[in-house]
Structures are given as structure tokens and as C-alpha cells.
N, C-alpha and C. Protein backbone atom coordinates (compact mmCIF):
# COMPACT_ATOMS: atom_id res chain seq x y z
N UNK A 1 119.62 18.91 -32.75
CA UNK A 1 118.72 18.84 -31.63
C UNK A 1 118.13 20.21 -31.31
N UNK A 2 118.74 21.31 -31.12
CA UNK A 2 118.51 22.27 -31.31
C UNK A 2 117.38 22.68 -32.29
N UNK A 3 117.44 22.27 -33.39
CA UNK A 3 116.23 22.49 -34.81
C UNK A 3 115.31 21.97 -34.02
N UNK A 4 115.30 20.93 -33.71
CA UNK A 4 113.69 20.23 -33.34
C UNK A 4 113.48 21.10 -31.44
N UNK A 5 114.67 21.43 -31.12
CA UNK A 5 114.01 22.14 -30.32
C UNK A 5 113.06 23.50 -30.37
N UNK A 6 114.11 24.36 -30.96
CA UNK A 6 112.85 25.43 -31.81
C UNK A 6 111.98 25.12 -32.13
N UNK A 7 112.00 23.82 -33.34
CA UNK A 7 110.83 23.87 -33.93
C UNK A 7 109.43 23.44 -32.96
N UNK A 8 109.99 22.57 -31.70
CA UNK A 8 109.12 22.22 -30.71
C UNK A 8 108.51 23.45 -29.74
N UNK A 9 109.29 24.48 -29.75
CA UNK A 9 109.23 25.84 -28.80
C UNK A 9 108.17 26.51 -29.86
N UNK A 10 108.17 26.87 -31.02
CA UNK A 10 107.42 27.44 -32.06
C UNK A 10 105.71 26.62 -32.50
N UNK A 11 105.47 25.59 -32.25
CA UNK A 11 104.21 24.44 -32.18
C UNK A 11 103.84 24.58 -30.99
N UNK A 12 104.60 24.86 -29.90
CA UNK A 12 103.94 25.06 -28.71
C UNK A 12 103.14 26.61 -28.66
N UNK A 13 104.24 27.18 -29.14
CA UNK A 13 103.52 28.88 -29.26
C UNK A 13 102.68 29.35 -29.87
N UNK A 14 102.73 28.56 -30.72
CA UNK A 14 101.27 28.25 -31.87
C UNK A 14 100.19 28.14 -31.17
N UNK A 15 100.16 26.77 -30.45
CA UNK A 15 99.11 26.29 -30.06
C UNK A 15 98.44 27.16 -28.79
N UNK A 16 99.26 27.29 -28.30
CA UNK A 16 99.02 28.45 -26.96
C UNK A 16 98.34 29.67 -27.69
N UNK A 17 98.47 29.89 -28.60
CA UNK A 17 98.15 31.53 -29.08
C UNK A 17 96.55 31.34 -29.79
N UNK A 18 96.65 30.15 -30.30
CA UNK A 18 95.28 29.44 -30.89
C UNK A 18 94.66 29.14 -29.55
N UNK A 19 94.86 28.75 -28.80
CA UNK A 19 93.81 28.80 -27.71
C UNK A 19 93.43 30.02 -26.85
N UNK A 20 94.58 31.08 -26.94
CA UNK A 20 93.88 32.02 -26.44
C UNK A 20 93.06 32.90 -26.82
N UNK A 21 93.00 32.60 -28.72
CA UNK A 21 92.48 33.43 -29.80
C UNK A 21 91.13 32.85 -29.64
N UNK A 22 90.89 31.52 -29.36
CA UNK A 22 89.58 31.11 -29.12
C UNK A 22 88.83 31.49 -27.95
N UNK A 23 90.00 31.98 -27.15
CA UNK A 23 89.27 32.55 -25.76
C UNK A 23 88.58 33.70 -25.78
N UNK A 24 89.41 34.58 -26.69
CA UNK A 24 89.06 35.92 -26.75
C UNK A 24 87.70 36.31 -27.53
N UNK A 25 87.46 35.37 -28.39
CA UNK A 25 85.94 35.76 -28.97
C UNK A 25 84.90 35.58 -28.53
N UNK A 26 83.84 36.29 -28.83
CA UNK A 26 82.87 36.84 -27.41
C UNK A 26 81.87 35.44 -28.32
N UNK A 27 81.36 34.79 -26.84
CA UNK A 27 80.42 34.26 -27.64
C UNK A 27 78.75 34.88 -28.22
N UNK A 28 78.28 34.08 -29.00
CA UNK A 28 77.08 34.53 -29.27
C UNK A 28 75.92 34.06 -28.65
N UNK A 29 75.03 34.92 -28.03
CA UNK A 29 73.77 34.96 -27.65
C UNK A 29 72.95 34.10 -28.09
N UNK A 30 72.35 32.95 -28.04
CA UNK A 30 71.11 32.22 -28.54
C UNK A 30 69.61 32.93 -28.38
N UNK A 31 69.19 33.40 -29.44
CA UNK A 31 67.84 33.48 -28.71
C UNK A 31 66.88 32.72 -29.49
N UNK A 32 65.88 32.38 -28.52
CA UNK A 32 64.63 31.74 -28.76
C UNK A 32 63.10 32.18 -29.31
N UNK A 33 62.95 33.22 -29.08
CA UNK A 33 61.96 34.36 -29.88
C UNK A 33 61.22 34.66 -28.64
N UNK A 34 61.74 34.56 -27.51
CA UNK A 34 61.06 34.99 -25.80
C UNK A 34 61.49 36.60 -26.22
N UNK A 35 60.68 37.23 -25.94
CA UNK A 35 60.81 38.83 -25.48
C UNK A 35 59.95 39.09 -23.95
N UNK A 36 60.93 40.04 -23.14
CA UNK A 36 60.18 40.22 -22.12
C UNK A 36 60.19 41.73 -22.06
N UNK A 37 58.52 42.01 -21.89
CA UNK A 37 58.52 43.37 -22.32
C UNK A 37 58.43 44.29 -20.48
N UNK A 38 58.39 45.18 -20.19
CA UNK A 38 58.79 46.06 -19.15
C UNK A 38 57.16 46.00 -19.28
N UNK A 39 56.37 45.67 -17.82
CA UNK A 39 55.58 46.31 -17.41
C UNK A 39 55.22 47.19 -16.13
N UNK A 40 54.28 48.53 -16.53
CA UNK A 40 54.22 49.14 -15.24
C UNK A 40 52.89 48.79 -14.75
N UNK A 41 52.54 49.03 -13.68
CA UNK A 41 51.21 48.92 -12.50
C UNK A 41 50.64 50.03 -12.18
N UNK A 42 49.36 50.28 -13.07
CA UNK A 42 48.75 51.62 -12.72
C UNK A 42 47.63 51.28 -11.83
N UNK A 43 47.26 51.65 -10.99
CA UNK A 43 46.02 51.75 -9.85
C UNK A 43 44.91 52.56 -10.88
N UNK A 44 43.79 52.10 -11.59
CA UNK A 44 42.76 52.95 -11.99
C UNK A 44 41.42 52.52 -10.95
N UNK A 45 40.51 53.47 -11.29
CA UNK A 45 39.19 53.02 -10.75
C UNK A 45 39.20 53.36 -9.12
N UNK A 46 37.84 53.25 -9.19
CA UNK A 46 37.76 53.70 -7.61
C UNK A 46 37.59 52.69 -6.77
N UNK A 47 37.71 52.73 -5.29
CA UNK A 47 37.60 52.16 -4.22
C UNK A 47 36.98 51.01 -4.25
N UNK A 48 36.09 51.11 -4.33
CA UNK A 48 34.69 49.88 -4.38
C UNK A 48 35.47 48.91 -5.84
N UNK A 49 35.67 49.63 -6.75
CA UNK A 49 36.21 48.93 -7.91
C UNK A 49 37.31 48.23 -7.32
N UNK A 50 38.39 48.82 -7.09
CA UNK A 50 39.71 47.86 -6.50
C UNK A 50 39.40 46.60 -5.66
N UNK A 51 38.23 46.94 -4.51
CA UNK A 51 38.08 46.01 -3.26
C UNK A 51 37.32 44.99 -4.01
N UNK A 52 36.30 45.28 -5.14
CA UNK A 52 35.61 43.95 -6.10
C UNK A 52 36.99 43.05 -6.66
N UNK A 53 37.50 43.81 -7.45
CA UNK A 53 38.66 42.92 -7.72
C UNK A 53 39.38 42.19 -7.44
N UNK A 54 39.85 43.02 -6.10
CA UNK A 54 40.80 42.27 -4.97
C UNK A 54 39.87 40.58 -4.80
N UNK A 55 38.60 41.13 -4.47
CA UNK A 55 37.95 40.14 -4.09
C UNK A 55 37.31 38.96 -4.81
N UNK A 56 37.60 39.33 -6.14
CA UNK A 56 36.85 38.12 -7.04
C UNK A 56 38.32 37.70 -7.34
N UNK A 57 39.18 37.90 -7.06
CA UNK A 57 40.69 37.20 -7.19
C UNK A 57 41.14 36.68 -6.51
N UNK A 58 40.69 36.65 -5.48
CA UNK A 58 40.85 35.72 -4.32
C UNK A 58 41.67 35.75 -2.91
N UNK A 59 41.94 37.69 -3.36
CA UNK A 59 42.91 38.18 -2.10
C UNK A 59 42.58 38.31 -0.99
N UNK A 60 40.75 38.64 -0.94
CA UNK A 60 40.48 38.47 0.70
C UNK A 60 39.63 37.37 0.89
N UNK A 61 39.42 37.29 2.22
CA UNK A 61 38.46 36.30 2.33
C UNK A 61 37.20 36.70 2.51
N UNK A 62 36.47 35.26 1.99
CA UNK A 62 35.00 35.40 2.36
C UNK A 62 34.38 35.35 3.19
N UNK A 63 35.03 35.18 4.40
CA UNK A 63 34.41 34.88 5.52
C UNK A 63 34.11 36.09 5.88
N UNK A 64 34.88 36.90 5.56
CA UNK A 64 34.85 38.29 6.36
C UNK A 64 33.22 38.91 5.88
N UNK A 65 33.03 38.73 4.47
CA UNK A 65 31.72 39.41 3.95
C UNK A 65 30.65 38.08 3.79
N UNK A 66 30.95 37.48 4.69
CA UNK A 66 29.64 36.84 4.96
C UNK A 66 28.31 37.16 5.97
N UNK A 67 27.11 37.10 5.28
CA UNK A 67 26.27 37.76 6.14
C UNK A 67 24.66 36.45 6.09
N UNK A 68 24.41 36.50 7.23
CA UNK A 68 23.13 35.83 7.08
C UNK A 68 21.71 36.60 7.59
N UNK A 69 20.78 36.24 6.57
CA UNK A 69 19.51 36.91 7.05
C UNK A 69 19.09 36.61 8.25
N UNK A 70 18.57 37.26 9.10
CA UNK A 70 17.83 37.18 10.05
C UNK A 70 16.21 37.61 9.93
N UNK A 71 15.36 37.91 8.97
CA UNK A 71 13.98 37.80 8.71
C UNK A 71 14.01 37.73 7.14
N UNK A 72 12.87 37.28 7.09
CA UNK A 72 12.26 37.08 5.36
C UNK A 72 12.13 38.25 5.09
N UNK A 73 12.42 38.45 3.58
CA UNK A 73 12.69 39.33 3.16
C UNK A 73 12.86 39.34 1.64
N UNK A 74 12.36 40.49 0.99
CA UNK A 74 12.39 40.25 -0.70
C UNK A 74 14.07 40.63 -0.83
N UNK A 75 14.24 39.72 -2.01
CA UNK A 75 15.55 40.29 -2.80
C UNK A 75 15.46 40.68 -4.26
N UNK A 76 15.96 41.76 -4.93
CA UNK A 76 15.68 42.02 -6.30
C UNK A 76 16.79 42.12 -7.17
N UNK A 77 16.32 41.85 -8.07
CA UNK A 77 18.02 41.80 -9.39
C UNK A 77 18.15 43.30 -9.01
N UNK A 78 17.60 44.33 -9.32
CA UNK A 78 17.55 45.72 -9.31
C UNK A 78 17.33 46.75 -8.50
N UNK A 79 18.28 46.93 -8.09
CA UNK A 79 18.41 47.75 -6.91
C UNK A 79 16.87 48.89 -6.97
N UNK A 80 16.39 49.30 -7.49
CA UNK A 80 15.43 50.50 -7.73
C UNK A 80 14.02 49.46 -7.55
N UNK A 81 13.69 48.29 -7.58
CA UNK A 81 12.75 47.56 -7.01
C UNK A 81 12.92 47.22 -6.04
N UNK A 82 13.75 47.06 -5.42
CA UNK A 82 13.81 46.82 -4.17
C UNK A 82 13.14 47.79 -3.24
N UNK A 83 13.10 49.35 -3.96
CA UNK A 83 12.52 50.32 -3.15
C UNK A 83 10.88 50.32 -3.21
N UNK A 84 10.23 49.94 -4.26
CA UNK A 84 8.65 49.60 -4.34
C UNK A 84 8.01 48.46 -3.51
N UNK A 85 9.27 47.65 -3.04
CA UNK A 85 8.63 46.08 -2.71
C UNK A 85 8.19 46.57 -1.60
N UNK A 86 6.98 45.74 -0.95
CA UNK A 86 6.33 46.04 0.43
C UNK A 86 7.30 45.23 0.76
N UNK A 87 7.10 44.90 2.63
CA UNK A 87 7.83 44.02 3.44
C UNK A 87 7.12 42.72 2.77
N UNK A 88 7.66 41.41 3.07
CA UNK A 88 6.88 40.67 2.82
C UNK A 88 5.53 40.17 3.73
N UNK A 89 5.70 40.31 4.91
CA UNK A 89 4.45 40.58 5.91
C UNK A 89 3.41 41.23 5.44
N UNK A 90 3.92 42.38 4.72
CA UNK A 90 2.90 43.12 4.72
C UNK A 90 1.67 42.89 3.41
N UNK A 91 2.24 42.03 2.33
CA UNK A 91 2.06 41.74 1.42
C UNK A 91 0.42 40.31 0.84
N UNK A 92 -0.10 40.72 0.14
CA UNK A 92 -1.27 39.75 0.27
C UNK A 92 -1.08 38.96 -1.13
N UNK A 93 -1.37 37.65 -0.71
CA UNK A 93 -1.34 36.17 -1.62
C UNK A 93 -2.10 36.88 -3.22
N UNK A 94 -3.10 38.29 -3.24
CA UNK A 94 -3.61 38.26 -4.85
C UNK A 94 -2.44 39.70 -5.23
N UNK A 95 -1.84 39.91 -4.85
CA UNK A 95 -0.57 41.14 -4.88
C UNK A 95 0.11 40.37 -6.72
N UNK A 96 -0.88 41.08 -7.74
CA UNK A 96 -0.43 40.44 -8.76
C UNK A 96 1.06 40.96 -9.23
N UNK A 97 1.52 42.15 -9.11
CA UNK A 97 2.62 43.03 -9.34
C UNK A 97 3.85 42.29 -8.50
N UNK A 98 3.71 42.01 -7.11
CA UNK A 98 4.95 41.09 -6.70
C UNK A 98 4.69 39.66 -7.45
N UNK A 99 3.58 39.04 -7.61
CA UNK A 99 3.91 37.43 -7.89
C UNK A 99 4.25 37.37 -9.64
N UNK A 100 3.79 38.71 -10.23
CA UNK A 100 4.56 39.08 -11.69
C UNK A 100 6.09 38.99 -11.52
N UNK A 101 6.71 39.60 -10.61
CA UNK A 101 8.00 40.19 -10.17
C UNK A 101 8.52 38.54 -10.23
N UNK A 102 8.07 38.08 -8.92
CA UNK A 102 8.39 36.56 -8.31
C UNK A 102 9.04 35.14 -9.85
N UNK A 103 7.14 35.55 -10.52
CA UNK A 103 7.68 34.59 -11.40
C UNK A 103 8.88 34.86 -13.00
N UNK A 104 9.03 35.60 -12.92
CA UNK A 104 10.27 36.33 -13.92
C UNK A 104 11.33 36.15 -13.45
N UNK A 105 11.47 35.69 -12.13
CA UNK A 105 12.75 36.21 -11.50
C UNK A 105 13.81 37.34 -11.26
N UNK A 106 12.33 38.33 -11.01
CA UNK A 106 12.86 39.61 -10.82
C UNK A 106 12.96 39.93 -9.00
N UNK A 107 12.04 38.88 -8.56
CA UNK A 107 12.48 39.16 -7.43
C UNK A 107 12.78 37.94 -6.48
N UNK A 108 13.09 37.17 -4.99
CA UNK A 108 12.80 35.87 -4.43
C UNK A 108 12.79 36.82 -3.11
N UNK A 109 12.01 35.72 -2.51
CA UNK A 109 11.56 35.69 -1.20
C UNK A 109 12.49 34.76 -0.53
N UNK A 110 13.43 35.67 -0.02
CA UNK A 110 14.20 35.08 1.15
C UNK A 110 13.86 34.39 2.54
N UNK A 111 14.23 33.85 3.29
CA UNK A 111 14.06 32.98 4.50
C UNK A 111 15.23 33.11 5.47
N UNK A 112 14.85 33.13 6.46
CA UNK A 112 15.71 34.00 7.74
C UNK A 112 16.60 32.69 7.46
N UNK A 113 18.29 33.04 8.11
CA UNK A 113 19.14 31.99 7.89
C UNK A 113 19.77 31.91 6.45
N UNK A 114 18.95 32.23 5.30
CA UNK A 114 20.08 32.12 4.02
C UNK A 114 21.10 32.87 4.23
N UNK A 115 22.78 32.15 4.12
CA UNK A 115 23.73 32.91 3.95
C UNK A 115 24.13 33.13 2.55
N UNK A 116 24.96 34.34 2.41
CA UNK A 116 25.24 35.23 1.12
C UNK A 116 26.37 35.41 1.37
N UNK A 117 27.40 36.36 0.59
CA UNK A 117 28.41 36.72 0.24
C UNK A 117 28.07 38.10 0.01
N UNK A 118 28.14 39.48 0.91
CA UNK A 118 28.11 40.73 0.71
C UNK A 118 29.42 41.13 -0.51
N UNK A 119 28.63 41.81 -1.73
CA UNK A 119 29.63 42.21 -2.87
C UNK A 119 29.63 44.04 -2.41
N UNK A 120 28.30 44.46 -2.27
CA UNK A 120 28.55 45.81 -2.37
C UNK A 120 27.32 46.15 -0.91
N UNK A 121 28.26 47.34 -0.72
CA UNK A 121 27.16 47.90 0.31
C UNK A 121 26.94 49.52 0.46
N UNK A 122 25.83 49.56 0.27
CA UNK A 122 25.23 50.86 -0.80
C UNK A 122 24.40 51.70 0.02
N UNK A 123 24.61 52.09 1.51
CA UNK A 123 23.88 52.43 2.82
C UNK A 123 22.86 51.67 3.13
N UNK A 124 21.94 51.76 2.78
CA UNK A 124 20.52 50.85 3.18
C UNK A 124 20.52 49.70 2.62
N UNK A 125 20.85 49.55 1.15
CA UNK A 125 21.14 48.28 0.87
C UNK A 125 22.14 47.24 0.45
N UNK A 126 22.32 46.23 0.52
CA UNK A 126 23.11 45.74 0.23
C UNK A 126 23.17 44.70 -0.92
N UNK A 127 24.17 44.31 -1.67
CA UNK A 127 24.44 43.71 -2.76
C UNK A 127 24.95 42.26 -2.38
N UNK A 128 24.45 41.02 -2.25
CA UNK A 128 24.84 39.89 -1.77
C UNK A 128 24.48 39.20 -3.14
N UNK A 129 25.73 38.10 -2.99
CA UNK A 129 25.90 37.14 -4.27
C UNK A 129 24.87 35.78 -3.03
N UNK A 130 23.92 35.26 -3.60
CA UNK A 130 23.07 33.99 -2.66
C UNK A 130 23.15 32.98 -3.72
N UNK A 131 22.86 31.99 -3.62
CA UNK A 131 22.65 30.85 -4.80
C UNK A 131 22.33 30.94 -5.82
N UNK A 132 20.89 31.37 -5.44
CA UNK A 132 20.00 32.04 -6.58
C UNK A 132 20.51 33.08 -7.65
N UNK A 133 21.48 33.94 -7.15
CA UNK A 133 22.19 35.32 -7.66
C UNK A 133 22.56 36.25 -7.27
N UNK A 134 23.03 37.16 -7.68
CA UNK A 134 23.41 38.33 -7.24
C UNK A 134 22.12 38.93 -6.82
N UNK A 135 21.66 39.64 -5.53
CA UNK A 135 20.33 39.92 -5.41
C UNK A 135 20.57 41.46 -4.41
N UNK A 136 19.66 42.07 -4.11
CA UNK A 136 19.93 43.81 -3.69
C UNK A 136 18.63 43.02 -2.64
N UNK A 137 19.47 43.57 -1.06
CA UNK A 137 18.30 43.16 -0.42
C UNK A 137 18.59 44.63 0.76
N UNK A 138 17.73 44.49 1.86
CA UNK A 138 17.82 45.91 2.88
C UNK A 138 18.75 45.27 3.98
N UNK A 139 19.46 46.68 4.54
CA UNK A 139 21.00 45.92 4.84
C UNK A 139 20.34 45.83 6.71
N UNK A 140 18.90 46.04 7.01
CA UNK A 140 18.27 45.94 8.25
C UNK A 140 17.68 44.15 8.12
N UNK A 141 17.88 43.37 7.21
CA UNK A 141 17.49 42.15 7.15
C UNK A 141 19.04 41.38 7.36
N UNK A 142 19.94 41.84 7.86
CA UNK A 142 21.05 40.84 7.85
C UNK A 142 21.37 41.32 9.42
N UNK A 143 22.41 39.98 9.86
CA UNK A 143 23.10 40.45 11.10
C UNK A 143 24.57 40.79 10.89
């Protein structure tokens, strides 16, 4: 009785030692081919650059740079025509140089009340996104 007791004390010690031998090995890592690489956040560009960004991303609102005309008024793709254009008052129906401008779509004749979306504002003038487009109009035609 004794024999089979040992031999029962020795199968037990076995088995105990096999399970702790399985404990002790480190398991292995699975990987999937994910790498995640370290990124940093550099601030480049200037002022006006950051606040476009901010803003075509959807961090501020639009309400804030909303502006509506309050008189008719030319708008031009190009900021540097905008400085040749007469008022439109002042302007006569055979004025072939604006209705050249007009029909190219270099320039539109605004109407008091169109609202815009101010993008840039450049002292006197301003940069508003309108239906029509991005357009450079005088920042004395908005309220």
C-alpha cells in the first residue's frame, strides 16, 4: 500500500510541476500587421492660415462670419479689380469694359440683402464665399 502510495504522491508531483511549467512560459504576442506610429502636432503657417482651416473644418461657426449686403455692389474673382470697378450707380448701360468683366464672370452685380460667408478680411475689402463664388467685394457694402 505504501508503493501505490508513493507512487500516487510522485503522479501528483508530476502533474503539479507540469502545470506550473505551463504557467511559467510567457505567452506570445499575436500581431496583426497594425503599426501605430508616434505622431507630433506642429502649428505651421500664419494666423489667417490657421483660422481658414479651423474654419473649413468645421470648428467655428458660420454664423459668426456671416455678413449681408446692405447696397448693390460689384463683386470680383480678383481682388485688384475690384479696385478699377466704378460704384455701380455710377456706372452707364454702354460701359463696355464692366459688361466684358460681367459676361466672363469676372465680375457680378450684387443686390442689397445677399448673404455670404466672410473667408478673409483684407481692410477695405473683404473675401466672402456667396453662391455664385468666392467673390472680393468693399467691406463699406456689408453690415
Amino acid at each position: 500500500m505504501t508503493k501505490y502510495l508513493y507512487t500516487f504522491l510522485a503522479l501528483t508531483v508530476l502533474i503539479f510541476a507540469g502545470c506550473n511549467k505551463a504557467k511559467e512560459e510567457p505567452q506570445k504576442e499575436v500581431y496583426h500587421g497594425v503599426r501605430t506610429i508616434p505622431t507630433e502636432i506642429v502649428d505651421k503657417g500664419n494666423q489667417a492660415v490657421q483660422n481658414a482651416n479651423k474654419r473649413d473644418a468645421g470648428f467655428v461657426s458660420n454664423r459668426v462670419n456671416e455678413v449681408t449686403l446692405t447696397s448693390s455692389c460689384f463683386g470680383a474673382v480678383n481682388a485688384n479689380n475690384l479696385d478699377i470697378l466704378p460704384r455701380p450707380n455710377e456706372t452707364s448701360r454702354k460701359d463696355s469694359t464692366v459688361i466684358d468683366q460681367l459676361n466672363q464672370g469676372e465680375v457680378f452685380l450684387l443686390q442689397p440683402g445677399t448673404k455670404g460667408i466672410m473667408l478673409t478680411d483684407a481692410g477695405s475689402k473683404l473675401l466672402v464665399r456667396f453662391q455664385m463664388g468666392e467673390l472680393w467685394i468693399w467691406k463699406s457694402a456689408v453690415k
